[in-house]
Protein backbone atom coordinates (compact mmCIF):
# COMPACT_ATOMS: atom_id res chain seq x y z
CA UNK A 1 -41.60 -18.49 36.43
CA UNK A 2 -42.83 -14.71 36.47
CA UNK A 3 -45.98 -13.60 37.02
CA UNK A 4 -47.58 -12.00 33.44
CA UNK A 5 -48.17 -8.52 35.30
CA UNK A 6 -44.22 -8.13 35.84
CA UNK A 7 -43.98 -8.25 31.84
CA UNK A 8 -46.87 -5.41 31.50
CA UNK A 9 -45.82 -1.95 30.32
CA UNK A 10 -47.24 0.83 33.03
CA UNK A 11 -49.91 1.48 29.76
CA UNK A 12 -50.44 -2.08 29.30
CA UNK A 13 -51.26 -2.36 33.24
CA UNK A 14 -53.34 1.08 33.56
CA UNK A 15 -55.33 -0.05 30.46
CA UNK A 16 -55.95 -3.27 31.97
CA UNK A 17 -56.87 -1.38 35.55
CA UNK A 18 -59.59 0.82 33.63
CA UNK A 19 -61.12 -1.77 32.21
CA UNK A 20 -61.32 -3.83 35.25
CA UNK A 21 -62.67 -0.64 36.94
CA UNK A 22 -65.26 0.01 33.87
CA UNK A 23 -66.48 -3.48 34.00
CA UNK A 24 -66.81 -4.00 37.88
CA UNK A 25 -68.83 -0.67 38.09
CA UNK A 26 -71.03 -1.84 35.54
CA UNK A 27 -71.60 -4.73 36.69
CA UNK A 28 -72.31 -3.36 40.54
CA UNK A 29 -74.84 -0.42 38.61
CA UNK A 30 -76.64 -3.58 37.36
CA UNK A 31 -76.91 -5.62 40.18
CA UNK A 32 -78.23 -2.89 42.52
CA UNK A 33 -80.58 -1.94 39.74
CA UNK A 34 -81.94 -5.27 40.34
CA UNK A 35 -81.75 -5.70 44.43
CA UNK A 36 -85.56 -5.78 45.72
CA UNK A 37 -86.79 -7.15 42.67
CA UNK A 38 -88.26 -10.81 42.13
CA UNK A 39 -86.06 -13.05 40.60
CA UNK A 40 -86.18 -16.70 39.10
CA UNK A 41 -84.21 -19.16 39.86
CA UNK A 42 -82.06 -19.12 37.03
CA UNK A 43 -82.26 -15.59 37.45
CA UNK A 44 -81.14 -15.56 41.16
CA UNK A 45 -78.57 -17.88 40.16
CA UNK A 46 -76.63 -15.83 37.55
CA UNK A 47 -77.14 -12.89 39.84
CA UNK A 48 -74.66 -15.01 42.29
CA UNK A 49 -72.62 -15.59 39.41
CA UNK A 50 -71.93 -12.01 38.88
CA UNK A 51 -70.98 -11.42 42.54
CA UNK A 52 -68.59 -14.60 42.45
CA UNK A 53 -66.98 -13.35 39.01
CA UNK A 54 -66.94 -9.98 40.50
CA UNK A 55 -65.10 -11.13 43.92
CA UNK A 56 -63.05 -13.17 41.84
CA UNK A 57 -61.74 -10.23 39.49
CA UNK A 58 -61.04 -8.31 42.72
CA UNK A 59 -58.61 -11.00 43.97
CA UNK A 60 -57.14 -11.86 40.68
CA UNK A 61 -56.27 -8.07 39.92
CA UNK A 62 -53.64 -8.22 42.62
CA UNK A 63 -51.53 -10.81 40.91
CA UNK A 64 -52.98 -11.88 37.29
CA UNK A 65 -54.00 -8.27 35.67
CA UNK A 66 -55.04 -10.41 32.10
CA UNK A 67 -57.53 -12.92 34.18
CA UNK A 68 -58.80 -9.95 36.54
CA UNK A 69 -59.71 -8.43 33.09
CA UNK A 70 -61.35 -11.79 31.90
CA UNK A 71 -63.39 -12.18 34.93
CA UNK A 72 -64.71 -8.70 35.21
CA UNK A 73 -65.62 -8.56 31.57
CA UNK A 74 -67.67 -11.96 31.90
CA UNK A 75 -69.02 -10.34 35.61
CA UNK A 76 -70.10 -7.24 33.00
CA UNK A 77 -71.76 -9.09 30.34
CA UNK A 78 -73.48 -11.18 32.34
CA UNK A 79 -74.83 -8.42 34.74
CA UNK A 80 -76.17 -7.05 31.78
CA UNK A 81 -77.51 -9.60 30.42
CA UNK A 82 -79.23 -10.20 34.03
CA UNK A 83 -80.67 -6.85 33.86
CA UNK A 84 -82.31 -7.54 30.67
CA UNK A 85 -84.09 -10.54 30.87
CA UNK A 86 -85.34 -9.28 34.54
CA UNK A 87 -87.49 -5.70 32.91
């Protein structure tokens, strides 16, 4: 069975490459906004979260463009969401 990236137009797959990009930078501005300061638990925890969806992206990107996308817009929105309720 092919992979979905083989079935990607180049725009489809550059599109889906920016995004990934945009979202993993995001994601890494928010967490090192937040290294040094005191988290909670639950806090801490998502914090891991991010890294894991962010690793996860990274690995996925070489093989499954559509989940690399998934995971790095979840890493993103999660990040920020992080950031929030740590001010």
């Amino acid at each position: 069975m092919p992979q979905l990236e083989e079935i990607l137009s180049p725009e489809q797959r550059q599109a889906f490459n920016e995004a990934i990009d945009r979202d993993l930078a995001r994601a890494q501005r928010a967490l090192e906004s937040l290294q040094g300061r005191r988290l909670n638990r639950e806090q801490r925890t998502n914090f891991e979260r991010v890294q894991t969806f962010m690793q996860q992206a990274t690995d996925s990107r070489k093989v499954d463009l559509p989940r690399a996308k998934n995971l790095a817009d979840r890493a993103s929105v999660l990040a920020d969401d992080l950031l929030r309720t740590a001010q």
